[in-house]
C-alpha atoms as a PDB file:
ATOM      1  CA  UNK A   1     -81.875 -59.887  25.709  1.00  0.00           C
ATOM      2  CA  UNK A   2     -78.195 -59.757  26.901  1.00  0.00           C
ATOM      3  CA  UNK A   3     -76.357 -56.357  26.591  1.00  0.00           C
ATOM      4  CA  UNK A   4     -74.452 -57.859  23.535  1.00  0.00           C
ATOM      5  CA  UNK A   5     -77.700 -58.687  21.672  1.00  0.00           C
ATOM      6  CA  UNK A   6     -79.205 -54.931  22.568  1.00  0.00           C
ATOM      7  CA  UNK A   7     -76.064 -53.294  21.474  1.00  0.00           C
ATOM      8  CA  UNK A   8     -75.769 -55.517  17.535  1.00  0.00           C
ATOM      9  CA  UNK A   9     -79.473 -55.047  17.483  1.00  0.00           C
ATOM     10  CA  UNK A  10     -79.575 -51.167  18.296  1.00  0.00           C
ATOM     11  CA  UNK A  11     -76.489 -51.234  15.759  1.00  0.00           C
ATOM     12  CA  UNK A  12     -78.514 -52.781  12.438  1.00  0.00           C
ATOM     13  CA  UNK A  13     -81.439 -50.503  13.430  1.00  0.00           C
ATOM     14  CA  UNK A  14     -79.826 -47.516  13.495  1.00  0.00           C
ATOM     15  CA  UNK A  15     -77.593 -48.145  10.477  1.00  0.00           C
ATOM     16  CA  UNK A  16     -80.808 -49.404   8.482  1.00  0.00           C
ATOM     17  CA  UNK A  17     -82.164 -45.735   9.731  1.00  0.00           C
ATOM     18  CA  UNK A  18     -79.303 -43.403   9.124  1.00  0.00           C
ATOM     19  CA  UNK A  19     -78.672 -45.006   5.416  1.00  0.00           C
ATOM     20  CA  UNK A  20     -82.336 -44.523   4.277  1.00  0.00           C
ATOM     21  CA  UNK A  21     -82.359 -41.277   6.019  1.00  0.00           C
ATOM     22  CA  UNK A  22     -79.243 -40.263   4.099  1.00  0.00           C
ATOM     23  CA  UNK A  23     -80.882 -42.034   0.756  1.00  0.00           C
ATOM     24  CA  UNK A  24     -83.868 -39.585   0.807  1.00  0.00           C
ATOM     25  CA  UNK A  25     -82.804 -36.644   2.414  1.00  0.00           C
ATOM     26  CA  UNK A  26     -84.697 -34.016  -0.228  1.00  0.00           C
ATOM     27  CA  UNK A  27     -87.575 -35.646   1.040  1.00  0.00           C
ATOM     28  CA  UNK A  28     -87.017 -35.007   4.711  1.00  0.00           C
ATOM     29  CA  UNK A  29     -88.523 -38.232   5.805  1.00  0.00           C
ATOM     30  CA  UNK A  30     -90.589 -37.691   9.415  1.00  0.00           C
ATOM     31  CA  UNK A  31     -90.133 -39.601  12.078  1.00  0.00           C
ATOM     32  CA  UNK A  32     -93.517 -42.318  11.065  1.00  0.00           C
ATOM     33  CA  UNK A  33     -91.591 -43.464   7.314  1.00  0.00           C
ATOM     34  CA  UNK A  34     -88.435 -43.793   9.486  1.00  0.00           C
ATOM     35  CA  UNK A  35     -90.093 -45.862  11.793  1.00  0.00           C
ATOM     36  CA  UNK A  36     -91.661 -48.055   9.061  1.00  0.00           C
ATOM     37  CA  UNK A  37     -88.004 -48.624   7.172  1.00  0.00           C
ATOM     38  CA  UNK A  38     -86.989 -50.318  10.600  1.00  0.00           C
ATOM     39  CA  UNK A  39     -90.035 -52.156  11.322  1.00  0.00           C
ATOM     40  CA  UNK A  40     -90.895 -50.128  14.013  1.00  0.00           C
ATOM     41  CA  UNK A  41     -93.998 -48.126  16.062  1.00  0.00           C
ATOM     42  CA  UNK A  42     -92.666 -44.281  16.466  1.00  0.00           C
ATOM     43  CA  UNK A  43     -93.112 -44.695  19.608  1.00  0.00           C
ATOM     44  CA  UNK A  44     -90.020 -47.227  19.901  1.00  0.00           C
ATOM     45  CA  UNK A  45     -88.056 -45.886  16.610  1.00  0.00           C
ATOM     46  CA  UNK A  46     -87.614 -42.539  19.270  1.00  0.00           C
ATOM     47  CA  UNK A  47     -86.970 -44.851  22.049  1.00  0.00           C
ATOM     48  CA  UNK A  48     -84.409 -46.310  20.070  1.00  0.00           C
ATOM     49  CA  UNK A  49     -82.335 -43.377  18.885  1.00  0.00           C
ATOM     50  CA  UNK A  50     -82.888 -41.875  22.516  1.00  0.00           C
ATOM     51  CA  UNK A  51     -81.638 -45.318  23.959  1.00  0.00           C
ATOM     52  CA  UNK A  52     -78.530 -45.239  21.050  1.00  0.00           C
ATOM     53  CA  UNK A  53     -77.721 -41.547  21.151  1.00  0.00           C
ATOM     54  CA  UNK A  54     -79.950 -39.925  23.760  1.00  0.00           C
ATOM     55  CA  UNK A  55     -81.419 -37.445  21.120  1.00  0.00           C
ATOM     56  CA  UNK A  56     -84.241 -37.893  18.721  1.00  0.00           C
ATOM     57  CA  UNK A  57     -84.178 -38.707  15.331  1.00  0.00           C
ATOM     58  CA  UNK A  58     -85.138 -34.846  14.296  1.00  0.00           C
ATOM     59  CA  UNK A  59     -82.320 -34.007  16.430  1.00  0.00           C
ATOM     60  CA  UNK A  60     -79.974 -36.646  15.263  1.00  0.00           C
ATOM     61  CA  UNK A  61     -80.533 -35.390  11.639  1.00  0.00           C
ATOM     62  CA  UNK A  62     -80.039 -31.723  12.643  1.00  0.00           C
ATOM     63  CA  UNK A  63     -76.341 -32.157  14.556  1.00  0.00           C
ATOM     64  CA  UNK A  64     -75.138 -33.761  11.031  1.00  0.00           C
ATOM     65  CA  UNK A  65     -76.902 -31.089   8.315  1.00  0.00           C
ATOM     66  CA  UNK A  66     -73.874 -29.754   6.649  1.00  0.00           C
ATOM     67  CA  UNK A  67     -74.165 -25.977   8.243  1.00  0.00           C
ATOM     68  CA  UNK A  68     -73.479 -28.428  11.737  1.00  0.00           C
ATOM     69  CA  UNK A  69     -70.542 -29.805  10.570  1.00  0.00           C
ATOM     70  CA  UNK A  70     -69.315 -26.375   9.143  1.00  0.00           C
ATOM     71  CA  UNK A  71     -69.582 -24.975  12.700  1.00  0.00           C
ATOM     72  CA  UNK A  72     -67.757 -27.483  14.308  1.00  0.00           C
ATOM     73  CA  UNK A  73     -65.314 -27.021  11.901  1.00  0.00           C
ATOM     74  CA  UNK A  74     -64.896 -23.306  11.682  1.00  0.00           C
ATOM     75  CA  UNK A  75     -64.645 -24.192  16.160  1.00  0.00           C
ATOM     76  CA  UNK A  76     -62.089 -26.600  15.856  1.00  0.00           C
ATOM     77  CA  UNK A  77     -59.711 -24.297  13.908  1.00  0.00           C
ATOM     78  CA  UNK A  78     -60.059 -22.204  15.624  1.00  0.00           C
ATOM     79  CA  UNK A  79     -59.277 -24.238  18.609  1.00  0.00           C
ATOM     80  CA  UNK A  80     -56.512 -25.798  16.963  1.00  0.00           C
ATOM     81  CA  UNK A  81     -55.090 -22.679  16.756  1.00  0.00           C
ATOM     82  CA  UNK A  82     -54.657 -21.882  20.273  1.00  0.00           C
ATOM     83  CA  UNK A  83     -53.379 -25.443  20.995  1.00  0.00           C
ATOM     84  CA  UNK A  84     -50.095 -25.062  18.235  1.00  0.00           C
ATOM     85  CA  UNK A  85     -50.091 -21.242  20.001  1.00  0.00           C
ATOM     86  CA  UNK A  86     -49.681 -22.709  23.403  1.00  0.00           C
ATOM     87  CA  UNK A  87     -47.870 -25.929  22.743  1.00  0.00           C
ATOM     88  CA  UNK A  88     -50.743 -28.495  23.150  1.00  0.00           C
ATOM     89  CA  UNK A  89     -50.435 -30.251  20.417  1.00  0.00           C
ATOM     90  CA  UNK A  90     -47.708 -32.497  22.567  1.00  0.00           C
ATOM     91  CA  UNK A  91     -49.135 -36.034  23.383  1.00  0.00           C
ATOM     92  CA  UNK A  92     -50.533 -34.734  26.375  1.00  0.00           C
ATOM     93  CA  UNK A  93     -53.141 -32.999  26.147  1.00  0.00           C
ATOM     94  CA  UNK A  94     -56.872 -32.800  24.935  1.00  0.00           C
ATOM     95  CA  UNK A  95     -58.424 -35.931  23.480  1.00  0.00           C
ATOM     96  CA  UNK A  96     -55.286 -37.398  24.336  1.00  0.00           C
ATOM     97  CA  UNK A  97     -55.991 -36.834  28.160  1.00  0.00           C
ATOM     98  CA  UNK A  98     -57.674 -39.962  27.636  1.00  0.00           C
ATOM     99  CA  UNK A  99     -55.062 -42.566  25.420  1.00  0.00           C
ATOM    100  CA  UNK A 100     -51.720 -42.955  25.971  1.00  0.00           C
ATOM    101  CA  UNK A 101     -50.077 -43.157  22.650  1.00  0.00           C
ATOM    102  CA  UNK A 102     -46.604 -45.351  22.020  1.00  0.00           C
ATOM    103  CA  UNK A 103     -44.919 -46.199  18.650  1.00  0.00           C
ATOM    104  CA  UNK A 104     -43.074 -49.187  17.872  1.00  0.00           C
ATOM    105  CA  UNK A 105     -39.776 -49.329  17.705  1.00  0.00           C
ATOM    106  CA  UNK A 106     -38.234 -49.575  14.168  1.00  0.00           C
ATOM    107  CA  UNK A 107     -36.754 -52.921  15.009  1.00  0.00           C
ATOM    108  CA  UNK A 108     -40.325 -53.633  16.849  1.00  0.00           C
ATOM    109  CA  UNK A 109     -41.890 -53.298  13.698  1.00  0.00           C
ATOM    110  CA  UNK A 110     -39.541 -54.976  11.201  1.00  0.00           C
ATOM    111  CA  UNK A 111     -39.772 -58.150  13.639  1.00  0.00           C
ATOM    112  CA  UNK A 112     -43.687 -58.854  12.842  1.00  0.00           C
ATOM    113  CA  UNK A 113     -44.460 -58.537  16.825  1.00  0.00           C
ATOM    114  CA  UNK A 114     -41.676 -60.698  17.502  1.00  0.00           C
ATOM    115  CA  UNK A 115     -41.811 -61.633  21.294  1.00  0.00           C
ATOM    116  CA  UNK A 116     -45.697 -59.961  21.815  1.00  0.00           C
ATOM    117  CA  UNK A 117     -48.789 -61.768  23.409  1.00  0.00           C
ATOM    118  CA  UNK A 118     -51.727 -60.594  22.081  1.00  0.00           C
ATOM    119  CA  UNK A 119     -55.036 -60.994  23.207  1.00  0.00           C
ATOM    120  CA  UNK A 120     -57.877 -60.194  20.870  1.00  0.00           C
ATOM    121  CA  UNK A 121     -61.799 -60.518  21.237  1.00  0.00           C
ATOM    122  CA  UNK A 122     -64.717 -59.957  19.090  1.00  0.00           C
ATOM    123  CA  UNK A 123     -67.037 -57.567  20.778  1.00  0.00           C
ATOM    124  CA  UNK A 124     -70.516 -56.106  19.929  1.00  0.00           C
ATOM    125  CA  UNK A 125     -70.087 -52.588  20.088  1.00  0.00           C
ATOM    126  CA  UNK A 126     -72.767 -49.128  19.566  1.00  0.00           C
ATOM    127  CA  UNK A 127     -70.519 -49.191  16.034  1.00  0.00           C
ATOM    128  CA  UNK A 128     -70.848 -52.341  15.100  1.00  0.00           C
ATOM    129  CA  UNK A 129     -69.040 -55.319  15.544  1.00  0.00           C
ATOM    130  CA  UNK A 130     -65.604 -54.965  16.529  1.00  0.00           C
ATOM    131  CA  UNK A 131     -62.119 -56.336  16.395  1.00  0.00           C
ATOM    132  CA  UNK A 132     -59.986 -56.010  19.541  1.00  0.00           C
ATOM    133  CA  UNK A 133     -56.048 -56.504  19.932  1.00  0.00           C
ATOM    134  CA  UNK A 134     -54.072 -55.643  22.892  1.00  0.00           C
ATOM    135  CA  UNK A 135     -50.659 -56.013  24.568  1.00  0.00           C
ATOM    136  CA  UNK A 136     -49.590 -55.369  27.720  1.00  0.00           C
ATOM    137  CA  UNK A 137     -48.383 -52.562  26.275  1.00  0.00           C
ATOM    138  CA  UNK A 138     -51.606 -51.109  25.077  1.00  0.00           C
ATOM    139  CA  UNK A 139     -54.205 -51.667  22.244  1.00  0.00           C
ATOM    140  CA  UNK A 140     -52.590 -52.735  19.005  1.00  0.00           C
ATOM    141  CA  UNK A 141     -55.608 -53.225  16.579  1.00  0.00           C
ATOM    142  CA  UNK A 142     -59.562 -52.157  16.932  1.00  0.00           C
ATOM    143  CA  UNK A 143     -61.303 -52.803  13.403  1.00  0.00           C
ATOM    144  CA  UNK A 144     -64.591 -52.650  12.839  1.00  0.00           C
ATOM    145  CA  UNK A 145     -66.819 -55.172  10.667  1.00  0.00           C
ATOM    146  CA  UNK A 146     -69.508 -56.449  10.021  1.00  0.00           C
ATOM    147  CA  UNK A 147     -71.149 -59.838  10.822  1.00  0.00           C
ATOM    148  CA  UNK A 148     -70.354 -61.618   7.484  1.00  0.00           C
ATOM    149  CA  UNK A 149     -66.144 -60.448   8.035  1.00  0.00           C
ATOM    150  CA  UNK A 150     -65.953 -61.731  11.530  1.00  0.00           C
ATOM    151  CA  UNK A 151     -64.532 -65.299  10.268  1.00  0.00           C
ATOM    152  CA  UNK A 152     -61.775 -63.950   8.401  1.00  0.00           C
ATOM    153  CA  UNK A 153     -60.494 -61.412  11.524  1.00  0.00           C
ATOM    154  CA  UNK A 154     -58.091 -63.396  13.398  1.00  0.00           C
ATOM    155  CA  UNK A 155     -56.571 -64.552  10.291  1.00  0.00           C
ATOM    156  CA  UNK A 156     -55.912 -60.699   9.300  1.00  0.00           C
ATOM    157  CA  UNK A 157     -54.915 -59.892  12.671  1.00  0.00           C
ATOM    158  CA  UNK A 158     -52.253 -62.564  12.480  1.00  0.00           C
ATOM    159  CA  UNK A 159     -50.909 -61.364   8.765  1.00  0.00           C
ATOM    160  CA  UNK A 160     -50.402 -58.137  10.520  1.00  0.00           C
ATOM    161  CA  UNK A 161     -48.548 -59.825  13.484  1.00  0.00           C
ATOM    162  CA  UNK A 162     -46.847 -63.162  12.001  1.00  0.00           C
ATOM    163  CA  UNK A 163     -44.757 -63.437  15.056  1.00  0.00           C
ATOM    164  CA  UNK A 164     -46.325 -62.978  17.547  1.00  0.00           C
ATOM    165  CA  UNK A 165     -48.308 -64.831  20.114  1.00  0.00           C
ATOM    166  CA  UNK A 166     -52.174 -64.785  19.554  1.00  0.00           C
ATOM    167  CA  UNK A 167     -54.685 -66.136  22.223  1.00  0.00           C
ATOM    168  CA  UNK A 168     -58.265 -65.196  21.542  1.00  0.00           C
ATOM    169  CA  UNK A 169     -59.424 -63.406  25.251  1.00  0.00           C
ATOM    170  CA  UNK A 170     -62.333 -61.937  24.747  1.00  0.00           C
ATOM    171  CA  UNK A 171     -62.505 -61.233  28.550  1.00  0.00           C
ATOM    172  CA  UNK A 172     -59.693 -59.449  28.388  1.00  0.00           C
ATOM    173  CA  UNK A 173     -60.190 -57.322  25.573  1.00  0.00           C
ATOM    174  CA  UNK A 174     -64.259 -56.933  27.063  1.00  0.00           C
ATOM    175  CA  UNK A 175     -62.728 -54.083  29.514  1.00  0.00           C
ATOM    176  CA  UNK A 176     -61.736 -51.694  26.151  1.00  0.00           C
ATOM    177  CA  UNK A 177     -64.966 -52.919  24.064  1.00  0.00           C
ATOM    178  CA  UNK A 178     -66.447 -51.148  27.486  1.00  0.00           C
ATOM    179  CA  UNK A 179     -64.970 -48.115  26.825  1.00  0.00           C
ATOM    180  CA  UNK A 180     -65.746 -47.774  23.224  1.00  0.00           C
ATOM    181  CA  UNK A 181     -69.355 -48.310  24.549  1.00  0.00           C
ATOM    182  CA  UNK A 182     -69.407 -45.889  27.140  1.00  0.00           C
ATOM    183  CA  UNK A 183     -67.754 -42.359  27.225  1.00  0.00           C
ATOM    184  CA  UNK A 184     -64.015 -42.485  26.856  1.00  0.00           C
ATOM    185  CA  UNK A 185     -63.810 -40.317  29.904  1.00  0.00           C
ATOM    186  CA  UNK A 186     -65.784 -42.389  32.243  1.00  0.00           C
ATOM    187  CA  UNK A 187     -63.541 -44.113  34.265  1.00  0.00           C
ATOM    188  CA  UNK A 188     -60.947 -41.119  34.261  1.00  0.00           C
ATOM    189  CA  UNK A 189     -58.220 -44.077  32.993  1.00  0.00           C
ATOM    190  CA  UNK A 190     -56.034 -43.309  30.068  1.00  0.00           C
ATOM    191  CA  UNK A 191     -55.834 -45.875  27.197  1.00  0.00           C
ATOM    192  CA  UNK A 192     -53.056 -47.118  25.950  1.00  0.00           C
ATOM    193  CA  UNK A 193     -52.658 -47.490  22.513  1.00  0.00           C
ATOM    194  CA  UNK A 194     -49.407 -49.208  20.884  1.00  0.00           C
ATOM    195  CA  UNK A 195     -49.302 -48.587  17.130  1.00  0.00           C
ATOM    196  CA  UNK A 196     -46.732 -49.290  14.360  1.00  0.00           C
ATOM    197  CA  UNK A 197     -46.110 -47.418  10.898  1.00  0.00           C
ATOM    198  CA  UNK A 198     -43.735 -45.097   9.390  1.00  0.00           C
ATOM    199  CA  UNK A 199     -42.608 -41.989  10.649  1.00  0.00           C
ATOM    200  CA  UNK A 200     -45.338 -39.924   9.149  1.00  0.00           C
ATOM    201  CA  UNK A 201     -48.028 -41.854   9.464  1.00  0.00           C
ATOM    202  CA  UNK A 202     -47.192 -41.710  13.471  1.00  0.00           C
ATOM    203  CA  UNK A 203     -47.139 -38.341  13.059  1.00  0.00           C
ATOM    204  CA  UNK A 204     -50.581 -38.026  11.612  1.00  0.00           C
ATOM    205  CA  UNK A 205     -52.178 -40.443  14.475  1.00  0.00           C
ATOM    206  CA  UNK A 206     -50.633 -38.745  17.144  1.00  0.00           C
ATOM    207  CA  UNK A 207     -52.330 -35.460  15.880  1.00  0.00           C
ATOM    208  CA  UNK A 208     -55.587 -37.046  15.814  1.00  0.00           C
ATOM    209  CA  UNK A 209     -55.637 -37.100  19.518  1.00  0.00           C
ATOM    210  CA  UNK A 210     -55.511 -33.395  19.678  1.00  0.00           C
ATOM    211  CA  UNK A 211     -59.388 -33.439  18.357  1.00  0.00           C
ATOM    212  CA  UNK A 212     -61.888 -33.677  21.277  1.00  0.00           C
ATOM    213  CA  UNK A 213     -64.861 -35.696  20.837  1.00  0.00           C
ATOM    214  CA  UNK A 214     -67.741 -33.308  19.288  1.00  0.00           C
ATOM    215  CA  UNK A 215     -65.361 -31.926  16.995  1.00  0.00           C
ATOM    216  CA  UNK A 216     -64.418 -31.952  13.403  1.00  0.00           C
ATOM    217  CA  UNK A 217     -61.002 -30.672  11.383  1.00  0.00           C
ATOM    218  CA  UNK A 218     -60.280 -31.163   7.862  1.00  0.00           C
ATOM    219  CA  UNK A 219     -57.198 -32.930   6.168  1.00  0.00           C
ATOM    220  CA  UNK A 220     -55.688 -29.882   5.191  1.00  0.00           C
ATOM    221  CA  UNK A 221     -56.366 -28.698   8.656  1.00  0.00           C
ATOM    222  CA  UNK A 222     -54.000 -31.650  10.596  1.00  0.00           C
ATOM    223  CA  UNK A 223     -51.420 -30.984   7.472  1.00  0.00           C
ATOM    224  CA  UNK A 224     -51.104 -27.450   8.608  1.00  0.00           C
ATOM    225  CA  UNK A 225     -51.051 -28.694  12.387  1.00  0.00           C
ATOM    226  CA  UNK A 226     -48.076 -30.612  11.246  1.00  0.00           C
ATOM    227  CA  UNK A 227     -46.365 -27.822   9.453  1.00  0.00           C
ATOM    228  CA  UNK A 228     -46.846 -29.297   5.851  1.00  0.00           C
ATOM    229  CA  UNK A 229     -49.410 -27.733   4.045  1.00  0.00           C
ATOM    230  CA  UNK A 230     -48.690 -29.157   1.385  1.00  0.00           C
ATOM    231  CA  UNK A 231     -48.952 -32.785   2.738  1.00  0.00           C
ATOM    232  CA  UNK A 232     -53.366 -32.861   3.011  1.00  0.00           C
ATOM    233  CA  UNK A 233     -53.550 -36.105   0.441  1.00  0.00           C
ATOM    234  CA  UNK A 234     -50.965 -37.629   1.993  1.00  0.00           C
ATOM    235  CA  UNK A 235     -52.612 -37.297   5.303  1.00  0.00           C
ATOM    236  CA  UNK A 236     -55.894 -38.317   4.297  1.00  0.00           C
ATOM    237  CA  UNK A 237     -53.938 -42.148   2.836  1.00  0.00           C
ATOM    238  CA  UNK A 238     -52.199 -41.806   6.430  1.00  0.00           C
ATOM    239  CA  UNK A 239     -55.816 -41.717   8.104  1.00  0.00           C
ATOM    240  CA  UNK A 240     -57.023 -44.206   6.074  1.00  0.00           C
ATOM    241  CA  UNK A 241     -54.122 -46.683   7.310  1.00  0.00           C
ATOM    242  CA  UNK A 242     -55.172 -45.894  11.494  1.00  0.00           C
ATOM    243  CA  UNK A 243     -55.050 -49.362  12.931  1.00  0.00           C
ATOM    244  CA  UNK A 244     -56.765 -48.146  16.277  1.00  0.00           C
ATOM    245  CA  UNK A 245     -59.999 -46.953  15.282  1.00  0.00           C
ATOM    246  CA  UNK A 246     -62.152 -44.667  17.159  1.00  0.00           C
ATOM    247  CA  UNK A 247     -59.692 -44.029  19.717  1.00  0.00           C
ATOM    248  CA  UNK A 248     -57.222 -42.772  17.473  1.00  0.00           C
ATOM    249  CA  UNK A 249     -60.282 -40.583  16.257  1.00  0.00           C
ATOM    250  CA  UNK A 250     -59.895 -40.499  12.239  1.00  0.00           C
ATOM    251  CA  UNK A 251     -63.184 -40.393  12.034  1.00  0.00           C
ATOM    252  CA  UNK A 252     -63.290 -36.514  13.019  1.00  0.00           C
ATOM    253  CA  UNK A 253     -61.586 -35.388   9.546  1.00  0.00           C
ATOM    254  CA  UNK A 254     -63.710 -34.255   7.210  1.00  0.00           C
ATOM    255  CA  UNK A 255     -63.786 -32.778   3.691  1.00  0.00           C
ATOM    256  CA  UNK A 256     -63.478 -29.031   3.905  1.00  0.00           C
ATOM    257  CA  UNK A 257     -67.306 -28.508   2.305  1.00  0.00           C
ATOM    258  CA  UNK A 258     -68.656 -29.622   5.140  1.00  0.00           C
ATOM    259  CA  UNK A 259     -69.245 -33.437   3.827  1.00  0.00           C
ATOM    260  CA  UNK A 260     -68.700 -36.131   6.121  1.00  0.00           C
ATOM    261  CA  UNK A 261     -66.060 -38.366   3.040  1.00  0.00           C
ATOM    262  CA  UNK A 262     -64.485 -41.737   2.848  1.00  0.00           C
ATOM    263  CA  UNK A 263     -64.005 -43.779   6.092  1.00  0.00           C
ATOM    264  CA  UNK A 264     -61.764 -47.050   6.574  1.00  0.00           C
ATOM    265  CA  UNK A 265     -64.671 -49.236   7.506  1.00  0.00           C
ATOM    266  CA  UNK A 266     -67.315 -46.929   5.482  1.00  0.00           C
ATOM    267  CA  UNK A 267     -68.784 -43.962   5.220  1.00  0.00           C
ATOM    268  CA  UNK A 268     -72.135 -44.796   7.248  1.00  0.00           C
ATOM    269  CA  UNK A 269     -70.269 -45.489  10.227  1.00  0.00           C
ATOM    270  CA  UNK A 270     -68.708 -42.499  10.537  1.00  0.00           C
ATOM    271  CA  UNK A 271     -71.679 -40.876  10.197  1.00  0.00           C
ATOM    272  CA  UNK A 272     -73.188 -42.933  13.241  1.00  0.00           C
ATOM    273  CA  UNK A 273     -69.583 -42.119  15.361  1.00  0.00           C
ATOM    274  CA  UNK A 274     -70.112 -38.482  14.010  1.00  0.00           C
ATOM    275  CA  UNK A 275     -73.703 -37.904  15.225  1.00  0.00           C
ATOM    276  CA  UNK A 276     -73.295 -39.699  17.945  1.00  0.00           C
ATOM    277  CA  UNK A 277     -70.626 -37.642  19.532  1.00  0.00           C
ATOM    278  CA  UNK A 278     -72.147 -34.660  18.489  1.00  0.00           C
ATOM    279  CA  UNK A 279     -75.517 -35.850  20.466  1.00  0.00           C
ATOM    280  CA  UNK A 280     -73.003 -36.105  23.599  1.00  0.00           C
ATOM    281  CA  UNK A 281     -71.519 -32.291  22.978  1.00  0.00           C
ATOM    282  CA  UNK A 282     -74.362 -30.613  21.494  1.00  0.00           C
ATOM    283  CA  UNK A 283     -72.735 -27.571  23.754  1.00  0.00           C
ATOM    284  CA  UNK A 284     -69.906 -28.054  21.795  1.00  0.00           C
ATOM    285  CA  UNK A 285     -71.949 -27.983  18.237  1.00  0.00           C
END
């Protein structure tokens, strides 16, 4: 089995896992039903999750209970704190040691991508299926969906860009598809990430890199970070409109209870990106 095929297949498995896990949580399934959902011995439903997320199911479960998440969330505003105190909220810092962050130009984004190659790909990723647009200038577009949407993506990615160049390049676009799959850190490169939207909503992105993998904020918490408190719903439709997903890392805001909420390209997801990180920091949790 090719690394593509291990990664889709790990993918459906785990989904399958995590949404009956979440569908009968009062009755704390053990790790034997699990197995059983996904068609699987225990023996390999534990090699899978350790494969996927290098924990165990029990564990996986127990980093996303909602006393984890409040932790992580009472830690991350507490770090957020510091970082307005000592000026690290600039794009420099943090999560953003790791992407390099540009906005269009307001001409740049009135022209459609006038003048831009782009090179996209469709990559199997630990997430799912992903779509992949870059410029030389940096990534323009990862979406995530699943098998059945992958017919329709270049003809979204081109209503996004109508005039620009397209060339599908899935070679090209393999190297960041990489990255997603492996730690963000583990080639010590910054990503570059070109993005275009209005002012605020480039405001809101660009404070999503100030959230370190393994950690959680909630909406209200990047309004204050912005110095409108009073601007948490419009943050949360600003998050929803992130064109770069899991680099620009939307996926850490959560509701303030605790619950994991809405996601872009759905709710299970998240979870997966959620417990996944927090499998990779469990110092951090």
């Amino acid at each position: 089995m090719s690394d593509s095929q291990t990664l889709s297949s790990d993918y459906e498995r785990i989904a399958a896992a995590i949404a009956f896990i979440q569908a009968h949580h009062d009755q704390q399934p053990d790790l034997a039903t699990i197995a059983q959902h996904v068609y699987l011995s225990e023996h390999h439903c534990q090699k899978l999750f350790t494969r996927w997320a290098g924990v165990s199911p029990k564990r996986f479960v127990q980093l996303l209970t909602l006393e984890s998440t409040k932790r992580r969330l009472a830690t991350t505003q507490s770090l957020l704190s510091v970082a307005l105190d000592s000026g690290l909220s600039s794009p420099s810092r943090l999560h953003d040691l790791y992407v390099r962050f540009e906005a269009m130009t307001p001409a740049d984004y009135r022209d459609g991508g006038k003048g831009l190659d782009i090179a996209y790909g469709l990559h199997a990723t630990r997430f799912g299926p992903a779509l992949i647009a870059q410029t030389e200038r940096g990534i323009c577009n990862l979406l995530f969906c699943e098998p059945d949407q992958k017919v329709g993506a270049a003809d979204w990615l081109q209503r996004q860009w109508p005039q620009a160049k397209l060339q599908q390049r899935p070679e090209q676009t393999q190297l960041i598809a990489d990255r997603l799959n492996q730690s963000l850190a583990a080639n010590g490169q910054p990503l570059a990430v070109l993005v275009k939207g209005t002012n605020f909503q480039i405001q809101v992105w660009r404070a999503l890199l100030t959230l370190p993998s393994g950690r959680l904020a909630t909406y209200q918490d990047v309004a204050n970070q912005l110095g409108k408190p009073k601007a948490a719903r419009a943050v949360g439709t600003a998050i929803g409109a992130n064109p770069v997903g899991y680099f620009i890392p939307c996926h850490r805001v959560i509701r303030a209870t605790g619950e994991i909420g809405g996601y872009r390209w759905g709710p299970l997801r998240k979870t997966m990106m959620l417990g996944w990180e927090a499998a990779q920091y469990q110092e951090d949790t």
